[in-house]
C-alpha atoms as a PDB file:
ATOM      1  CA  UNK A   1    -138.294-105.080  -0.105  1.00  0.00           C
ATOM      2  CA  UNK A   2    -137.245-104.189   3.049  1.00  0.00           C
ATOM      3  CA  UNK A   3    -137.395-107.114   5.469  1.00  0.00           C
ATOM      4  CA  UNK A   4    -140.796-108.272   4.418  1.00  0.00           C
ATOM      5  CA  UNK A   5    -142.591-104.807   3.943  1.00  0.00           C
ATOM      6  CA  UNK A   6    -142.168-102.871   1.061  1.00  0.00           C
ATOM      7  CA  UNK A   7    -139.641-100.373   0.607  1.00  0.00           C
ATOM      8  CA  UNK A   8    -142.542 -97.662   0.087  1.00  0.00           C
ATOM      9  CA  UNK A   9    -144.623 -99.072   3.137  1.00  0.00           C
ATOM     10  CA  UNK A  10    -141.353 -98.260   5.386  1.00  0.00           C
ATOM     11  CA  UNK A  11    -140.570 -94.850   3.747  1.00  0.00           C
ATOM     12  CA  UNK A  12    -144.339 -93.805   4.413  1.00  0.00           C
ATOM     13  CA  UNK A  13    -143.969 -95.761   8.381  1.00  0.00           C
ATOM     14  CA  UNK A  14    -140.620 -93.499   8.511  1.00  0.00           C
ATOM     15  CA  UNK A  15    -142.525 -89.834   7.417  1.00  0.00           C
ATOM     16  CA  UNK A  16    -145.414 -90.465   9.461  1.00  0.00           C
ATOM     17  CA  UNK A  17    -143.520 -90.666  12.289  1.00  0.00           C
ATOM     18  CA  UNK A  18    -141.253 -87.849  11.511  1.00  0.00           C
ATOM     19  CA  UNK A  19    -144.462 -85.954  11.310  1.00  0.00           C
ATOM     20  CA  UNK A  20    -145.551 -86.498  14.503  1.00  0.00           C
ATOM     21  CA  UNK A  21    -142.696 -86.142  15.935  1.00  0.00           C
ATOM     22  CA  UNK A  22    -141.429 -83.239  14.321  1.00  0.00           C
ATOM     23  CA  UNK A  23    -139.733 -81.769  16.918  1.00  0.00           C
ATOM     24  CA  UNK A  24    -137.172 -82.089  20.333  1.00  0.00           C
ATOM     25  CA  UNK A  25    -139.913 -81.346  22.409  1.00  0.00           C
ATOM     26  CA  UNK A  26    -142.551 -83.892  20.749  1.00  0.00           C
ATOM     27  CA  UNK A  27    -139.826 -87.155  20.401  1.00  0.00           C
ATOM     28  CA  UNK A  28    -139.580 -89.097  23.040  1.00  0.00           C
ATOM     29  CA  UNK A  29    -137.128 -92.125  23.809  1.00  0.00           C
ATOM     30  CA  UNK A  30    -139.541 -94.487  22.318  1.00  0.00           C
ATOM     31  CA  UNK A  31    -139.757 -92.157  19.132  1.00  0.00           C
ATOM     32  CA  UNK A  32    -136.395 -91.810  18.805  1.00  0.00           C
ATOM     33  CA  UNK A  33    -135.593 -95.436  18.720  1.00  0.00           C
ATOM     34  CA  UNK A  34    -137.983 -96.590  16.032  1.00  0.00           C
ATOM     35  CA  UNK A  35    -137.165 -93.730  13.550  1.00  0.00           C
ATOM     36  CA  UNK A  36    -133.489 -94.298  14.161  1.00  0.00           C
ATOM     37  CA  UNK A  37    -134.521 -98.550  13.392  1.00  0.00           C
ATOM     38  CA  UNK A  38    -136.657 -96.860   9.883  1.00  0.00           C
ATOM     39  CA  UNK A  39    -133.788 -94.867   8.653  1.00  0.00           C
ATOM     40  CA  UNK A  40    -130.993 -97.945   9.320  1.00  0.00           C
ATOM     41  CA  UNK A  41    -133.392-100.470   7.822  1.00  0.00           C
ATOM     42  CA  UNK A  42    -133.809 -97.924   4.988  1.00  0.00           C
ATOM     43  CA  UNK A  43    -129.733 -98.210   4.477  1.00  0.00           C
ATOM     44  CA  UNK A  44    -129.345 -94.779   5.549  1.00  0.00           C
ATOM     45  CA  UNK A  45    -127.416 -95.020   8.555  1.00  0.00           C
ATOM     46  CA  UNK A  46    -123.723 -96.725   9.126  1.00  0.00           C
ATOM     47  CA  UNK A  47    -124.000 -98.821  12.005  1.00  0.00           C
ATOM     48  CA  UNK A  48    -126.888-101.267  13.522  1.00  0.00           C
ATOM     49  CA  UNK A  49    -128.730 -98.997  16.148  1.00  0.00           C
ATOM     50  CA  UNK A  50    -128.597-101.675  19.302  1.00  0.00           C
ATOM     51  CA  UNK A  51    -125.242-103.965  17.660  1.00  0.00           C
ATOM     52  CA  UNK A  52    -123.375-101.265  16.035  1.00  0.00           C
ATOM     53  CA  UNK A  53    -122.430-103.994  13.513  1.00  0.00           C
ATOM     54  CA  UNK A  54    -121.883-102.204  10.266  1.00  0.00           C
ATOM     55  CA  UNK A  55    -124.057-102.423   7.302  1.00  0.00           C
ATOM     56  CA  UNK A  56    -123.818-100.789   3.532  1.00  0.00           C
ATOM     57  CA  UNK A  57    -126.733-100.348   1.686  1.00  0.00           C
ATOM     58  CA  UNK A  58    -130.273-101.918   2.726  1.00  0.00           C
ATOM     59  CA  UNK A  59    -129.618-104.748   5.440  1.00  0.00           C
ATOM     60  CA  UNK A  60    -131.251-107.658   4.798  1.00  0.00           C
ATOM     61  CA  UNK A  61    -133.741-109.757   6.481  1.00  0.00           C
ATOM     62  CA  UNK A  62    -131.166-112.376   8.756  1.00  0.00           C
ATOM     63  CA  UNK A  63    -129.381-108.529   9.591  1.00  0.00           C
ATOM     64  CA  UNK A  64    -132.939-106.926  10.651  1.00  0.00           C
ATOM     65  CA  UNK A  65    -134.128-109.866  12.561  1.00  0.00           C
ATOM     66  CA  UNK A  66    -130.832-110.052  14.239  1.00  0.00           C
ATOM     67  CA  UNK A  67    -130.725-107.053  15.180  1.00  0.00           C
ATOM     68  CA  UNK A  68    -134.681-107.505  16.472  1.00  0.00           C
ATOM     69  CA  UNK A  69    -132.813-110.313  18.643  1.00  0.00           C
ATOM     70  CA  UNK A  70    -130.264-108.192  19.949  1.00  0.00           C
ATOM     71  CA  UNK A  71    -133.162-106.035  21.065  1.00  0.00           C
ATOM     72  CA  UNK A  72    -134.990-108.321  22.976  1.00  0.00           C
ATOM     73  CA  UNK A  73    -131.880-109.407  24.944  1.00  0.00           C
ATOM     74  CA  UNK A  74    -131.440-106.021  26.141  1.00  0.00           C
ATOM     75  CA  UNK A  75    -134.831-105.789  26.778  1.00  0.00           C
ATOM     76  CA  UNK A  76    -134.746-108.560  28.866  1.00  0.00           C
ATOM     77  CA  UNK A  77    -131.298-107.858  30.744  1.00  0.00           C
ATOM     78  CA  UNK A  78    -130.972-103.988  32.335  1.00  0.00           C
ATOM     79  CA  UNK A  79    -127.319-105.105  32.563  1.00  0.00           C
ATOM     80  CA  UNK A  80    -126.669-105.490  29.300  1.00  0.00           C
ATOM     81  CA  UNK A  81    -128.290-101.797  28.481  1.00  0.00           C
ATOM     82  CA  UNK A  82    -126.292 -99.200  27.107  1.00  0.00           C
ATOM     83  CA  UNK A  83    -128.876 -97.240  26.100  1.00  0.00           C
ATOM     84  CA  UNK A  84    -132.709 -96.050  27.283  1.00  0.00           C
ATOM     85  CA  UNK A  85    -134.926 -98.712  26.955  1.00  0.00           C
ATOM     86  CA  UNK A  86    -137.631 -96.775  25.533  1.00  0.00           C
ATOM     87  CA  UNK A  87    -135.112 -96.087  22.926  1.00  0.00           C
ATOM     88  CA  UNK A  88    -134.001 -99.895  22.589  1.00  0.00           C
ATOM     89  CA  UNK A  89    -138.020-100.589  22.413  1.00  0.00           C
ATOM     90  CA  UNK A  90    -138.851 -98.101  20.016  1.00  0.00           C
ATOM     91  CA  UNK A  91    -136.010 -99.814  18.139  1.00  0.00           C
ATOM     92  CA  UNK A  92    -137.268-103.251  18.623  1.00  0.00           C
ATOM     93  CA  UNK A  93    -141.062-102.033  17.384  1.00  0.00           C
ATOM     94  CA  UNK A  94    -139.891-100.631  14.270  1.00  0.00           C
ATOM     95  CA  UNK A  95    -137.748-103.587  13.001  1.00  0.00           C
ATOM     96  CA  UNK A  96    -140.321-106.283  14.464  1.00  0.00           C
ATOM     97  CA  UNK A  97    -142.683-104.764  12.312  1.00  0.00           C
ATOM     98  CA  UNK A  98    -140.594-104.669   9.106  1.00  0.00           C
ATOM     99  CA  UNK A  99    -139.664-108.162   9.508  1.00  0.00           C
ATOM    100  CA  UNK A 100    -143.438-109.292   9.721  1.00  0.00           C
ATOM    101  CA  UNK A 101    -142.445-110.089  13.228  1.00  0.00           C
ATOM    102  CA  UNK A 102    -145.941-107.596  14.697  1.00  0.00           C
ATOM    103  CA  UNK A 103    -148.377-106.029  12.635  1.00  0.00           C
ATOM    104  CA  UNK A 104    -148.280-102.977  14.975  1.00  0.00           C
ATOM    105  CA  UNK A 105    -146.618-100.079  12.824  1.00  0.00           C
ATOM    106  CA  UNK A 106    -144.941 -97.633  15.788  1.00  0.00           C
END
């Protein structure tokens, strides 16, 4: 399991977006930020995409939803943005939905 979806259920979530956004000119912010939520959640990147707090392996749910929180505080608070919020959202959508937190797949 990966947060409460299944690891194949996120793997599939992961290529179809790759496919549609398979290429520079066809990602967008919002694109980038959920596959870059997909591959951490899948333990495939180092770092947290919005924390940076470091991870090995497959984080686990209290580290997803955290990390769903941090989201939604930057989300809420320009200030507190280091990155695009399109990216941060696309982020946020991708984790919320592997934590059973929204049923909408980005």
């Amino acid at each position: 399991m990966v947060g409460t979806r299944s690891l194949a259920d996120v793997e599939r979530a992961h290529r179809a977006l790759e496919r549609v956004g398979a290429g520079p000119a066809q990602q967008t912010q919002l694109s980038r930020g959920a596959l870059t939520g997909y591959v951490w959640a899948l333990g495939r990147g180092d770092q947290a995409p919005i924390t940076g707090a470091s991870c090995e392996g497959t984080p686990d749910l209290p580290l997803l939803t955290a990390e769903v929180d941090a989201a939604v505080v930057q989300l809420a608070d320009a200030a507190q943005r280091t990155t695009p919020r399109d990216f941060i959202q696309g982020v946020h959508d991708a984790l919320a939905w592997i934590c059973g937190q929204s049923d909408m797949r980005p």
